[in-house]
PDB file of N, CA and C in Angstrom:
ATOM      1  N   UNK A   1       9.951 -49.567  24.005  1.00  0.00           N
ATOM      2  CA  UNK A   1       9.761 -48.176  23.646  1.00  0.00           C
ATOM      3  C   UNK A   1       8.561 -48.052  22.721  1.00  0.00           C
ATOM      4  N   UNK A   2       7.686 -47.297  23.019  1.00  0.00           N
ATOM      5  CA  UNK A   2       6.532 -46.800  22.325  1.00  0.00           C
ATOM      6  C   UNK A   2       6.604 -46.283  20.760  1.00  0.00           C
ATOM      7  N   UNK A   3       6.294 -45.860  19.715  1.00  0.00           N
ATOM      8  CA  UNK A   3       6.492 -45.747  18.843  1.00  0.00           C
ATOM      9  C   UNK A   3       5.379 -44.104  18.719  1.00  0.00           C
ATOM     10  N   UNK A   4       4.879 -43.507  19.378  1.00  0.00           N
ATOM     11  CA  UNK A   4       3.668 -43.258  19.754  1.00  0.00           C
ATOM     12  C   UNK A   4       4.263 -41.597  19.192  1.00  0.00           C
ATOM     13  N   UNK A   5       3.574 -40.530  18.503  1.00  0.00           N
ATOM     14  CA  UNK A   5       4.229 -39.249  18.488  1.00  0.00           C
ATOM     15  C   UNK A   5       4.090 -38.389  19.568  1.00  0.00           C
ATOM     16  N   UNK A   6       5.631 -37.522  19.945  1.00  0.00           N
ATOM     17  CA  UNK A   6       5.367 -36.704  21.252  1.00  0.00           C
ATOM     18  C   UNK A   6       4.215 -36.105  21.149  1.00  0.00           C
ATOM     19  N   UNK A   7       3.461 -35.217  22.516  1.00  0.00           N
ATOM     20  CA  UNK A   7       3.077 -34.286  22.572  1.00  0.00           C
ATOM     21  C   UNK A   7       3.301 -33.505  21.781  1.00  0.00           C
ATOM     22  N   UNK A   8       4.566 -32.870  22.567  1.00  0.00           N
ATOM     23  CA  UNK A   8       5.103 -31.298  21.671  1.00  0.00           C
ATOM     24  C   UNK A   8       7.304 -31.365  22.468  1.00  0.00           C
ATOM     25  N   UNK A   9       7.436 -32.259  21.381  1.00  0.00           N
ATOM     26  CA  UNK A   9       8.863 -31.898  20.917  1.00  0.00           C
ATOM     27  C   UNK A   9       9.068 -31.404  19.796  1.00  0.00           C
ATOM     28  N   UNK A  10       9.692 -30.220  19.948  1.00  0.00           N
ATOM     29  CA  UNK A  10       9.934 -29.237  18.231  1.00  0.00           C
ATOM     30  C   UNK A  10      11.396 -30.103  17.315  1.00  0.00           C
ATOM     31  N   UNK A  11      11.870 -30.778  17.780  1.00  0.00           N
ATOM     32  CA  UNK A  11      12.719 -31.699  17.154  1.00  0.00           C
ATOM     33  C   UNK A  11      12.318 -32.998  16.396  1.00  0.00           C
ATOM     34  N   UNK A  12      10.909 -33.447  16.486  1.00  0.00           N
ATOM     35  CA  UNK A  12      10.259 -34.319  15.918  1.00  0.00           C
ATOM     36  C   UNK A  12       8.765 -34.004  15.603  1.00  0.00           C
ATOM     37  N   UNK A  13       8.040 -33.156  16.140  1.00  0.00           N
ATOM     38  CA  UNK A  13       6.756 -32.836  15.899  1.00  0.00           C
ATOM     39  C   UNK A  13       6.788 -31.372  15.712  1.00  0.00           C
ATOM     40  N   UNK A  14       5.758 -30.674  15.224  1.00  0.00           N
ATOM     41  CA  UNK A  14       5.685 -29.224  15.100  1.00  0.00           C
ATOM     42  C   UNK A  14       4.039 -28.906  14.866  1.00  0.00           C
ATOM     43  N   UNK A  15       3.743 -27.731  14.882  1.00  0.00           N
ATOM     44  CA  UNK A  15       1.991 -27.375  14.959  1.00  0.00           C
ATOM     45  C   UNK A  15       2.116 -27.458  13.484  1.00  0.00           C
ATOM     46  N   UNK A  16       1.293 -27.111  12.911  1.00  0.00           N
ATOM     47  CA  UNK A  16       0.936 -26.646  11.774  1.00  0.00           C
ATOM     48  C   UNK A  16       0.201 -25.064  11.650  1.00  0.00           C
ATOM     49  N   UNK A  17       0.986 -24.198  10.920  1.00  0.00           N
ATOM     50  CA  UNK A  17       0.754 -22.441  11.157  1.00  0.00           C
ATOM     51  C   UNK A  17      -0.563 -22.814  10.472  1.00  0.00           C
ATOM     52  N   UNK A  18      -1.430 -23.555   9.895  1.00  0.00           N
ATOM     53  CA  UNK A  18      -3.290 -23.057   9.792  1.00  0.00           C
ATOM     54  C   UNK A  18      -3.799 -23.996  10.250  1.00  0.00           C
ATOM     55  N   UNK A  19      -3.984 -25.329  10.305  1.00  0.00           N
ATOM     56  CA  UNK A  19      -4.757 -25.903  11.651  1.00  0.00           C
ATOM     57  C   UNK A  19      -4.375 -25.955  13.106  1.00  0.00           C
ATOM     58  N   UNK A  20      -3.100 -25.794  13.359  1.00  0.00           N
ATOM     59  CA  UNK A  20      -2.588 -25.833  14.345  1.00  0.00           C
ATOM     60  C   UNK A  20      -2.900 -27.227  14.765  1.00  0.00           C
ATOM     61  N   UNK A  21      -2.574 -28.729  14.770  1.00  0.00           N
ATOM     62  CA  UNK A  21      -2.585 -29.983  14.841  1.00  0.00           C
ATOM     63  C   UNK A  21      -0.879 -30.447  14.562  1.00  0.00           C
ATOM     64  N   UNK A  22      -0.381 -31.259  15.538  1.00  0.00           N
ATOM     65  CA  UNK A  22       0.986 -31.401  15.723  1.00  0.00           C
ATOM     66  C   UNK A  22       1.067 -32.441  14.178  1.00  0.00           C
ATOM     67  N   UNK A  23       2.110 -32.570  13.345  1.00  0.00           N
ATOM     68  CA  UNK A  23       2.293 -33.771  12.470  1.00  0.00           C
ATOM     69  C   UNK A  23       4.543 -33.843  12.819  1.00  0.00           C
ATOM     70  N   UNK A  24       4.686 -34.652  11.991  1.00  0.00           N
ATOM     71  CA  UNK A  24       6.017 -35.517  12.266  1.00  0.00           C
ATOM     72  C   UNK A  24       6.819 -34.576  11.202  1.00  0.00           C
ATOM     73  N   UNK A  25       7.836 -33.973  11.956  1.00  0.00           N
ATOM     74  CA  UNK A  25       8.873 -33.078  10.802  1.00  0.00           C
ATOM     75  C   UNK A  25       9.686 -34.111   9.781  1.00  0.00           C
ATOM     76  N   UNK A  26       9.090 -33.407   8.621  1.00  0.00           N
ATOM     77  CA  UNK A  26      10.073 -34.255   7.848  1.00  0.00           C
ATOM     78  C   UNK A  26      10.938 -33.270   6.396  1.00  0.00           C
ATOM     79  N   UNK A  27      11.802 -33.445   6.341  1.00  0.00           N
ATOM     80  CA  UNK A  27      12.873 -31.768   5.483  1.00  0.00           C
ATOM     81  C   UNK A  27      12.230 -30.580   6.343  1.00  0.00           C
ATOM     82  N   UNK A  28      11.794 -30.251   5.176  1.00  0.00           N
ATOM     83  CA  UNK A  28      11.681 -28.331   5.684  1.00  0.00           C
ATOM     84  C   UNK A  28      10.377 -28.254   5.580  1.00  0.00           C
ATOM     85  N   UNK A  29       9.734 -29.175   5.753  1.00  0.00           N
ATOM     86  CA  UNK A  29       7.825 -29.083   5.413  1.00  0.00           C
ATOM     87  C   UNK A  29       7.434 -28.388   6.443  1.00  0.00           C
ATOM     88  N   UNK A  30       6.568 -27.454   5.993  1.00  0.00           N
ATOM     89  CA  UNK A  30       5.764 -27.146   6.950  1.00  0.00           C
ATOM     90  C   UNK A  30       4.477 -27.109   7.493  1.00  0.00           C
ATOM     91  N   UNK A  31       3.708 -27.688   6.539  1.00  0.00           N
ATOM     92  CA  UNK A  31       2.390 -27.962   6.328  1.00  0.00           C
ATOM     93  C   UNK A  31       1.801 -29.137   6.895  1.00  0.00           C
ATOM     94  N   UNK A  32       1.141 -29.220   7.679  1.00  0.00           N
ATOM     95  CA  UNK A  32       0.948 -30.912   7.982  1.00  0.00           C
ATOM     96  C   UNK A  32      -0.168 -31.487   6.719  1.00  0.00           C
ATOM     97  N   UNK A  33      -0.496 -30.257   5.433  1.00  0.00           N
ATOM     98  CA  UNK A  33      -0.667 -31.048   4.468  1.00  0.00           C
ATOM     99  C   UNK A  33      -0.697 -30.344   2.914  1.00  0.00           C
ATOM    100  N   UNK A  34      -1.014 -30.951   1.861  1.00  0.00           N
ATOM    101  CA  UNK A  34      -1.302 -30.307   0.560  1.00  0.00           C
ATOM    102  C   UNK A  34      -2.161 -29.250   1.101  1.00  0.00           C
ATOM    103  N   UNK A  35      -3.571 -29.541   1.395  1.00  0.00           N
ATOM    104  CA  UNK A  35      -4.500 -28.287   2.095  1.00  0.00           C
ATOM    105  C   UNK A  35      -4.309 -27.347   2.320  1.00  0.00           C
ATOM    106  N   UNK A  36      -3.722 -27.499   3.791  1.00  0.00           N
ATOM    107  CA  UNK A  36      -3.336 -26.620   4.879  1.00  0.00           C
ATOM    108  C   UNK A  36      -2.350 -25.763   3.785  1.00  0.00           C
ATOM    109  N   UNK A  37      -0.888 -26.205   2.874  1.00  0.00           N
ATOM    110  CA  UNK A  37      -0.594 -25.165   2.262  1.00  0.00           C
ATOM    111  C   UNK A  37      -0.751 -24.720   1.339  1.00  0.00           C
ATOM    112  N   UNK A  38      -1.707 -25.148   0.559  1.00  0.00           N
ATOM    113  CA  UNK A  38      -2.697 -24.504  -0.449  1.00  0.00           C
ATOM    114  C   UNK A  38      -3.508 -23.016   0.588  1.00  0.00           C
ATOM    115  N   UNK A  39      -4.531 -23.627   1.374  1.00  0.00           N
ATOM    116  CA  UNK A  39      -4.982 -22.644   1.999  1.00  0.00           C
ATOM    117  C   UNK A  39      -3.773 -21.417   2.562  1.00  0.00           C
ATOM    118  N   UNK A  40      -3.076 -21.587   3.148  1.00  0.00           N
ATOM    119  CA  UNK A  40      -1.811 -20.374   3.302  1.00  0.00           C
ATOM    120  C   UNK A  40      -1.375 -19.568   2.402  1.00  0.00           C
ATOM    121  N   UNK A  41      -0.984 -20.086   1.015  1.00  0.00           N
ATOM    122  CA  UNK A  41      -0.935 -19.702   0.066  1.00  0.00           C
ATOM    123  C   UNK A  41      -2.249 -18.796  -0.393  1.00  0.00           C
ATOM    124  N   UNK A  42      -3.257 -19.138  -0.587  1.00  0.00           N
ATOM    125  CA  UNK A  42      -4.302 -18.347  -0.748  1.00  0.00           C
ATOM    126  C   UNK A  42      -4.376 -17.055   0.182  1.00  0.00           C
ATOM    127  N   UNK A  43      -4.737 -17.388   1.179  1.00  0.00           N
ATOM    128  CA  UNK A  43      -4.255 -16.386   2.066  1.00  0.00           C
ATOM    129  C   UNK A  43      -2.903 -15.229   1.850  1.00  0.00           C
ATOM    130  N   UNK A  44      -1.870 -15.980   1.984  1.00  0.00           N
ATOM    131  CA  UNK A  44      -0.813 -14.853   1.880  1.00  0.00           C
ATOM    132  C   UNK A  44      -1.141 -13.859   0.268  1.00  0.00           C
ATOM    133  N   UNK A  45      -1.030 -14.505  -0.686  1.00  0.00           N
ATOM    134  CA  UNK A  45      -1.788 -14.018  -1.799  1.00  0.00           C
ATOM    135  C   UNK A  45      -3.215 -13.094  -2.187  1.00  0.00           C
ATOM    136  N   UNK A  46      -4.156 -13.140  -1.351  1.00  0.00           N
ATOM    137  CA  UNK A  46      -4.937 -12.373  -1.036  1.00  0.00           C
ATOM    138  C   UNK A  46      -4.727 -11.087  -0.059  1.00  0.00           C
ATOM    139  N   UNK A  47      -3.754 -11.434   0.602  1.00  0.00           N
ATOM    140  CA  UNK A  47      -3.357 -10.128   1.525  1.00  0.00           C
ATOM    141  C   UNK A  47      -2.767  -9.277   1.143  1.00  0.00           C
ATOM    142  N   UNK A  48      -1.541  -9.940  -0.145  1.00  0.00           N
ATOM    143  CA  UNK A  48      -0.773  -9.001  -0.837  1.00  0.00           C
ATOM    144  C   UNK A  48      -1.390  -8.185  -1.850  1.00  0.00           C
ATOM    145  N   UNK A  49      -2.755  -9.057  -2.143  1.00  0.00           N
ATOM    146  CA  UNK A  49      -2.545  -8.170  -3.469  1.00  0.00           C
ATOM    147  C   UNK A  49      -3.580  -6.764  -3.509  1.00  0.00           C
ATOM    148  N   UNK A  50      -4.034  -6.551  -1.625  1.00  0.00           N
ATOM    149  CA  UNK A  50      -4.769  -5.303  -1.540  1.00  0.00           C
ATOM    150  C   UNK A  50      -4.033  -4.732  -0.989  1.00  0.00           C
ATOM    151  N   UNK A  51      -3.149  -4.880  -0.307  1.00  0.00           N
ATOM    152  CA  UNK A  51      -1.790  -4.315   0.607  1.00  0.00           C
ATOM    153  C   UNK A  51      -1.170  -3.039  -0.077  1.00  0.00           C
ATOM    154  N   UNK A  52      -0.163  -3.609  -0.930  1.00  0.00           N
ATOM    155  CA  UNK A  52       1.215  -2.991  -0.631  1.00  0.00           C
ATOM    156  C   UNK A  52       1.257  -3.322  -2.044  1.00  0.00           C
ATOM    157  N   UNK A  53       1.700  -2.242  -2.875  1.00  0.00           N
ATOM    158  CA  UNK A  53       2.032  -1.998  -4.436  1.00  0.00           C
ATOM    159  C   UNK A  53       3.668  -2.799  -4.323  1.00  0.00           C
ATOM    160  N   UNK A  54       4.201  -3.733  -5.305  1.00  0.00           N
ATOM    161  CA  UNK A  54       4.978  -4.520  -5.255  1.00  0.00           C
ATOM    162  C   UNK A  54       5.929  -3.608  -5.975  1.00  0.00           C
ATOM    163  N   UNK A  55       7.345  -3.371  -5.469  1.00  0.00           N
ATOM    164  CA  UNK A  55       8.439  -2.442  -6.050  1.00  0.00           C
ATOM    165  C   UNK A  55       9.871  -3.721  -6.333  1.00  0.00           C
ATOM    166  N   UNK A  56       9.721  -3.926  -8.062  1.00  0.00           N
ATOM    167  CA  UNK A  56      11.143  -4.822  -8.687  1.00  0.00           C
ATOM    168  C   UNK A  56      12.353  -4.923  -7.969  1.00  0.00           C
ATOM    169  N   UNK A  57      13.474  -5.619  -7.899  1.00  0.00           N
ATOM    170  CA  UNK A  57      14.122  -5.497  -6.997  1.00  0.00           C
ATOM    171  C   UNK A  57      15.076  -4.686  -7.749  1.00  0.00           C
ATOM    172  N   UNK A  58      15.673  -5.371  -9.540  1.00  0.00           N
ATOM    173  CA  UNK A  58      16.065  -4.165 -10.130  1.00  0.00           C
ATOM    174  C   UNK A  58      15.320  -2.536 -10.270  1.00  0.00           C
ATOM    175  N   UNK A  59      14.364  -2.469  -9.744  1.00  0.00           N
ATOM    176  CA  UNK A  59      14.344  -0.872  -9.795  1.00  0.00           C
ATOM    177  C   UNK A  59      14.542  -0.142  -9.087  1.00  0.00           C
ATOM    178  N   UNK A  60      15.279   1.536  -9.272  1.00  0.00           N
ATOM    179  CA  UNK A  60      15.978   2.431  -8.763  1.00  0.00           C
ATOM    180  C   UNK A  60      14.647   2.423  -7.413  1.00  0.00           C
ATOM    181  N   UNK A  61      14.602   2.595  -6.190  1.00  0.00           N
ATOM    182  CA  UNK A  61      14.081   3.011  -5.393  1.00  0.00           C
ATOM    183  C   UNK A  61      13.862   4.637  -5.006  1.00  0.00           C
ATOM    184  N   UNK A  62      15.106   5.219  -5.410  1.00  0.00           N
ATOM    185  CA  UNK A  62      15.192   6.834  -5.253  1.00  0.00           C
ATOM    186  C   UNK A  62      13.590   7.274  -5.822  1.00  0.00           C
ATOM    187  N   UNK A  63      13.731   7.359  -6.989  1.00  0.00           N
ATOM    188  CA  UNK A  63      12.588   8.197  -7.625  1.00  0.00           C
ATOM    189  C   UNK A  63      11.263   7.918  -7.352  1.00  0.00           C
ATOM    190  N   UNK A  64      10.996   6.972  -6.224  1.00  0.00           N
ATOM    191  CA  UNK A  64       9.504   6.729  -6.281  1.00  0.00           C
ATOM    192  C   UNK A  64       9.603   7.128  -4.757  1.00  0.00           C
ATOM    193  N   UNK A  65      10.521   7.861  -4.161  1.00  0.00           N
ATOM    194  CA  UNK A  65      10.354   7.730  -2.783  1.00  0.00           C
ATOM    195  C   UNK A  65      10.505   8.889  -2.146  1.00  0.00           C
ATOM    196  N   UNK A  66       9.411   9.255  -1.255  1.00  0.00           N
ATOM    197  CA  UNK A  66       8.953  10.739  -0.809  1.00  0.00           C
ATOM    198  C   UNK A  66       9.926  10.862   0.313  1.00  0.00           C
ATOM    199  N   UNK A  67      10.500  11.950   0.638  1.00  0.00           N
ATOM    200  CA  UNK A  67      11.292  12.428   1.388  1.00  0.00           C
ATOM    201  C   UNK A  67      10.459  13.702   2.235  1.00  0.00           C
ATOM    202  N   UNK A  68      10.233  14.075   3.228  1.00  0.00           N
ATOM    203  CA  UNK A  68      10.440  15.386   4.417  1.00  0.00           C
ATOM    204  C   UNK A  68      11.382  15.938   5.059  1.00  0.00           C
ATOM    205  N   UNK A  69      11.148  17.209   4.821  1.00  0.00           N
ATOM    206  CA  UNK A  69      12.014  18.284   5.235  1.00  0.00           C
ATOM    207  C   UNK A  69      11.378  17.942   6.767  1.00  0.00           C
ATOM    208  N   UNK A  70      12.384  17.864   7.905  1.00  0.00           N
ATOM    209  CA  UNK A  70      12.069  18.390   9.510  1.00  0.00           C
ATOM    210  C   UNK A  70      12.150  19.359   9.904  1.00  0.00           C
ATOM    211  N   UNK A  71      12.261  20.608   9.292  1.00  0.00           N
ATOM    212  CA  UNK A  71      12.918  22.387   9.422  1.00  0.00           C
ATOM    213  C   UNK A  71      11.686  22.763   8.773  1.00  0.00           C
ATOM    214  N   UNK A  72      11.662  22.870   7.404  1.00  0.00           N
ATOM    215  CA  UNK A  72      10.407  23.635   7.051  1.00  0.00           C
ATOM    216  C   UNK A  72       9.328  22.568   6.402  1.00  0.00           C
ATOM    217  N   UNK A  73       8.832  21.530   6.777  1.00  0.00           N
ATOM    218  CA  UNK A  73       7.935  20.623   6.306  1.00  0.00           C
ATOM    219  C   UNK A  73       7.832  20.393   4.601  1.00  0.00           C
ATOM    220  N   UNK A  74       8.651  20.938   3.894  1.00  0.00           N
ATOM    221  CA  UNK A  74       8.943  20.168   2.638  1.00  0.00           C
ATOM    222  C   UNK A  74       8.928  19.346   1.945  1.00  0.00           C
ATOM    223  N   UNK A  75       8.165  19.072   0.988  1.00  0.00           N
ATOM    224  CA  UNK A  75       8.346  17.541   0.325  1.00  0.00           C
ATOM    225  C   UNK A  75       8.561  17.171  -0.640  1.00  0.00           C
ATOM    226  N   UNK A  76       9.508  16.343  -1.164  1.00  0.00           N
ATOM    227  CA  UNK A  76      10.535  16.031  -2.601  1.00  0.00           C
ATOM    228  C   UNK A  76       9.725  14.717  -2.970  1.00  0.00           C
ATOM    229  N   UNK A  77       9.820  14.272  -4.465  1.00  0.00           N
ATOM    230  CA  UNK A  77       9.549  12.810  -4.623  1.00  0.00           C
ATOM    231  C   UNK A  77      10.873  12.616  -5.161  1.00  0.00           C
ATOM    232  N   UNK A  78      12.042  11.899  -4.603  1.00  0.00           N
ATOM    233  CA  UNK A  78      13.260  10.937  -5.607  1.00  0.00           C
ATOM    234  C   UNK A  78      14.273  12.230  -5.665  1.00  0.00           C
ATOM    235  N   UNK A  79      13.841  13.359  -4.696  1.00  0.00           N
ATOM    236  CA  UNK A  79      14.951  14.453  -3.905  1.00  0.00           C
ATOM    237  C   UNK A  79      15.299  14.220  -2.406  1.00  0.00           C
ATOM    238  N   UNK A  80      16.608  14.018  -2.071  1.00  0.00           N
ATOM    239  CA  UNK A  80      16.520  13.606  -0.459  1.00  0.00           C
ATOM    240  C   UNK A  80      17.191  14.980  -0.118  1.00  0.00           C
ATOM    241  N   UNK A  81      17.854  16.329  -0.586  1.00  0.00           N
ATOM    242  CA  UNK A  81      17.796  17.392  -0.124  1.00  0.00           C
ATOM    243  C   UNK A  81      16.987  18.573  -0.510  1.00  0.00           C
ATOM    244  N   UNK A  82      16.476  19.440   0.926  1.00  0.00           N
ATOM    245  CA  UNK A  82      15.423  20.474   0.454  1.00  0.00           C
ATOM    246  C   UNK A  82      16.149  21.545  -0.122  1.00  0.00           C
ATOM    247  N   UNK A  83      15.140  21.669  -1.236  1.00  0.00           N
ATOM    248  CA  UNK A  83      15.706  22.983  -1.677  1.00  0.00           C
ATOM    249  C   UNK A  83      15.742  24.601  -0.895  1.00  0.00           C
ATOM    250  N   UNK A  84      14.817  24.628  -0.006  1.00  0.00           N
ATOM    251  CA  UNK A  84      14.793  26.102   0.636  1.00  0.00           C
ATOM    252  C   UNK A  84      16.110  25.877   1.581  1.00  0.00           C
ATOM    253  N   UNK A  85      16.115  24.786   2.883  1.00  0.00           N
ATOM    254  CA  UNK A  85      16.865  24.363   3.768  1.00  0.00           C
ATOM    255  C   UNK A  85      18.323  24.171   3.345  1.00  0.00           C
ATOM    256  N   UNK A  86      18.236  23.508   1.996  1.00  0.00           N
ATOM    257  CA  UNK A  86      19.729  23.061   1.823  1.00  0.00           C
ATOM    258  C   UNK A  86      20.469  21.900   2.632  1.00  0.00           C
ATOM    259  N   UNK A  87      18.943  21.674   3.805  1.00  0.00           N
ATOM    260  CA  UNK A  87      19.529  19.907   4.497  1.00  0.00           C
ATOM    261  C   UNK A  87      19.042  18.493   4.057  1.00  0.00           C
ATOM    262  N   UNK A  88      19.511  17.495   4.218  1.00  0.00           N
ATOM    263  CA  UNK A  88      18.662  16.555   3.810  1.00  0.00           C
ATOM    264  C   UNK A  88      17.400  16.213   4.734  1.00  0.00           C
ATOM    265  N   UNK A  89      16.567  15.906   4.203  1.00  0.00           N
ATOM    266  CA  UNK A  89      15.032  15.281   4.431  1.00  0.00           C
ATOM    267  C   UNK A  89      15.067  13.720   4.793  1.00  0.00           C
ATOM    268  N   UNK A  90      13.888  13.664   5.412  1.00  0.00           N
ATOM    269  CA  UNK A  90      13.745  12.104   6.358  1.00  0.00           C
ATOM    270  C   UNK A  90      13.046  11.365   5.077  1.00  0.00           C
ATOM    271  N   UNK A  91      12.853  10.399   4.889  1.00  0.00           N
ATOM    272  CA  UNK A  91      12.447   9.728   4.195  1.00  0.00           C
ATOM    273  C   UNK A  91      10.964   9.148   4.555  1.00  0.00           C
ATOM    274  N   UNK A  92       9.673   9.635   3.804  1.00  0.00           N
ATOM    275  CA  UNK A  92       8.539   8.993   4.707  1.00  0.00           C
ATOM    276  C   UNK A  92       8.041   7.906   4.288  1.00  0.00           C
ATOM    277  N   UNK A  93       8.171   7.534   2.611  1.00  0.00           N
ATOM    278  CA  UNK A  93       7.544   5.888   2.319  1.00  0.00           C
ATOM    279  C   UNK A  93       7.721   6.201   0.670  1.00  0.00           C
ATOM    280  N   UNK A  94       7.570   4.996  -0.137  1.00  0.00           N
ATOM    281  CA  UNK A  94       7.439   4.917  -1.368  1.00  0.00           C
ATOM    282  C   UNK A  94       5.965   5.698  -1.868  1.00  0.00           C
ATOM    283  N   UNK A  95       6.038   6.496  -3.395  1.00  0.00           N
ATOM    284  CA  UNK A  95       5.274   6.621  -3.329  1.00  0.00           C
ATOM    285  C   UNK A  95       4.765   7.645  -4.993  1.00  0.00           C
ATOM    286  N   UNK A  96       4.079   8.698  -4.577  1.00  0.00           N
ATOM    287  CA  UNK A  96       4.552   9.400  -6.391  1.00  0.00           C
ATOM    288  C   UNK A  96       3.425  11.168  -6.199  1.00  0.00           C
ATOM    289  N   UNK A  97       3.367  12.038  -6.816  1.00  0.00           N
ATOM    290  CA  UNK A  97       2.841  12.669  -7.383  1.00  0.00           C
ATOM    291  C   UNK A  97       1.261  12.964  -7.553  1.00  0.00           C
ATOM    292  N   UNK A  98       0.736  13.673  -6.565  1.00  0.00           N
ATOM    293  CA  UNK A  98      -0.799  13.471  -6.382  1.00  0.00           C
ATOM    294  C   UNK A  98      -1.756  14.197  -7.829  1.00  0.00           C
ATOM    295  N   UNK A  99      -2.651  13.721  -8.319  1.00  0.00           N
ATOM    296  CA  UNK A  99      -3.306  14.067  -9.777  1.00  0.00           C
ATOM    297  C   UNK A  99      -4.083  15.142  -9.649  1.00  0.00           C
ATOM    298  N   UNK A 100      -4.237  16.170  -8.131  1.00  0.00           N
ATOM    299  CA  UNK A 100      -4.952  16.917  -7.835  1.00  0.00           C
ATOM    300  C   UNK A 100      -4.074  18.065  -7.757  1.00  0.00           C
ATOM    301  N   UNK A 101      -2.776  17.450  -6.624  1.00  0.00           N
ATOM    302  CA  UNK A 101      -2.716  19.376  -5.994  1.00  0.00           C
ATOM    303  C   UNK A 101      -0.821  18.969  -6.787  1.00  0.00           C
ATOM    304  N   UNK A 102      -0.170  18.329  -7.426  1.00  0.00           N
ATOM    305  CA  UNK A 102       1.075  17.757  -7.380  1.00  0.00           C
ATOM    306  C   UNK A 102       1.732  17.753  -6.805  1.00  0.00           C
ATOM    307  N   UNK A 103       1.190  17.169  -5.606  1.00  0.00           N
ATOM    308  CA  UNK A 103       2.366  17.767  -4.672  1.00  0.00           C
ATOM    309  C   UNK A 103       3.229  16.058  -3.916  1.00  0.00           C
ATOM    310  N   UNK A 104       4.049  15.479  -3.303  1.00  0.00           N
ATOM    311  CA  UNK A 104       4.729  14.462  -2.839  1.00  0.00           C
ATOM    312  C   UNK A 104       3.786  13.839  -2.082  1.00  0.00           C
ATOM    313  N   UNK A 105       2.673  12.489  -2.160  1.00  0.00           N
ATOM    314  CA  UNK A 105       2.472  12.037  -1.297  1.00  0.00           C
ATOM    315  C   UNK A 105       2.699  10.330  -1.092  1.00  0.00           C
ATOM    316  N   UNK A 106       3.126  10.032   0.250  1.00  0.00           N
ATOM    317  CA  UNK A 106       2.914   8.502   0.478  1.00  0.00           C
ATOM    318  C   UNK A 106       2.260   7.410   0.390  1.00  0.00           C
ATOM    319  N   UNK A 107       2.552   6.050  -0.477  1.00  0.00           N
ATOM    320  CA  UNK A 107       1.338   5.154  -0.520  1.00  0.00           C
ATOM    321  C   UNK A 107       0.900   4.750   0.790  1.00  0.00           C
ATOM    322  N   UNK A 108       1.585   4.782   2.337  1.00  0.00           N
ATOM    323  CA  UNK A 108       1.026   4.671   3.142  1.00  0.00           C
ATOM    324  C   UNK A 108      -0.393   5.653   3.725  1.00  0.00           C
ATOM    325  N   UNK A 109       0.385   6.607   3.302  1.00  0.00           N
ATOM    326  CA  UNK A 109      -0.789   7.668   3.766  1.00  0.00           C
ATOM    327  C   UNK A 109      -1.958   7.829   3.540  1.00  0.00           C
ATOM    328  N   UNK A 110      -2.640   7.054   1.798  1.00  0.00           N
ATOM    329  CA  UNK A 110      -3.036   6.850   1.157  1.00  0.00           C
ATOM    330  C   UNK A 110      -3.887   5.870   1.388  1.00  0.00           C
ATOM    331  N   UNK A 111      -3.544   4.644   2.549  1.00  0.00           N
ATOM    332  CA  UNK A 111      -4.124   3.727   2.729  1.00  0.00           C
ATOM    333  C   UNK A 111      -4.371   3.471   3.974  1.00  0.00           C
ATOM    334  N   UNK A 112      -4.513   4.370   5.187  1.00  0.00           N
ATOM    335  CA  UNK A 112      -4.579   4.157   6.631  1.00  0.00           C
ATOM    336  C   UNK A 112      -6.006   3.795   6.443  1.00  0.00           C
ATOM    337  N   UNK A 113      -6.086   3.202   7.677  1.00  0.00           N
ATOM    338  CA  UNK A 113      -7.402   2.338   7.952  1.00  0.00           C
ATOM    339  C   UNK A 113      -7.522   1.048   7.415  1.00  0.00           C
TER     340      UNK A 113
END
């Protein structure tokens, strides 16, 4: 018997998610090296930190989060029923209080493109 590493058995070999080069599974590694997950790390870390505003896990979610009315286009920040309607509102994304007109808007909305 050869000693030789498969091709591609996922029970003993695996790619590596940034060079993509097969290495020998060993625990829960996933890196076929220091490098490779240094570089990932950099990466994932650079993506986050132009992305997506990071929300605590202890903190209340209600109050930072914009809600729409589907009846009369309404919008609450950390209110999930409209006040004219009297129904509850859809929920459109985390978010807060615009410095111009004050009115409810989304950090998604904020960041398309």
């Amino acid at each position: 018997m050869s000693n030789e590493i498969p091709l591609r058995h996922d029970s003993v070999t695996i790619a590596c998610p940034v060079c993509h080069s097969d290495f020998l599974v060993s625990g829960r590694k996933t890196y076929c090296s220091e490098r490779c997950r240094a570089s990932a790390y950099r990466a994932r870390r650079d993506n986050s930190q132009s992305k997506v505003p990071v929300v605590g896990k202890k903190q209340p979610l209600k109050p930072i989060t914009v809600y729409e009315c589907d009846i009369c286009g309404e919008r609450a920040l950390g209110e999930q029923r409209c006040d004219e309607c009297q129904k509850f509102m859809r929920r459109v994304g985390f978010g807060g209080l615009c410095p111009h007109c004050d009115g409810a808007v989304a950090y998604d909305e904020l960041t398309v493109g």
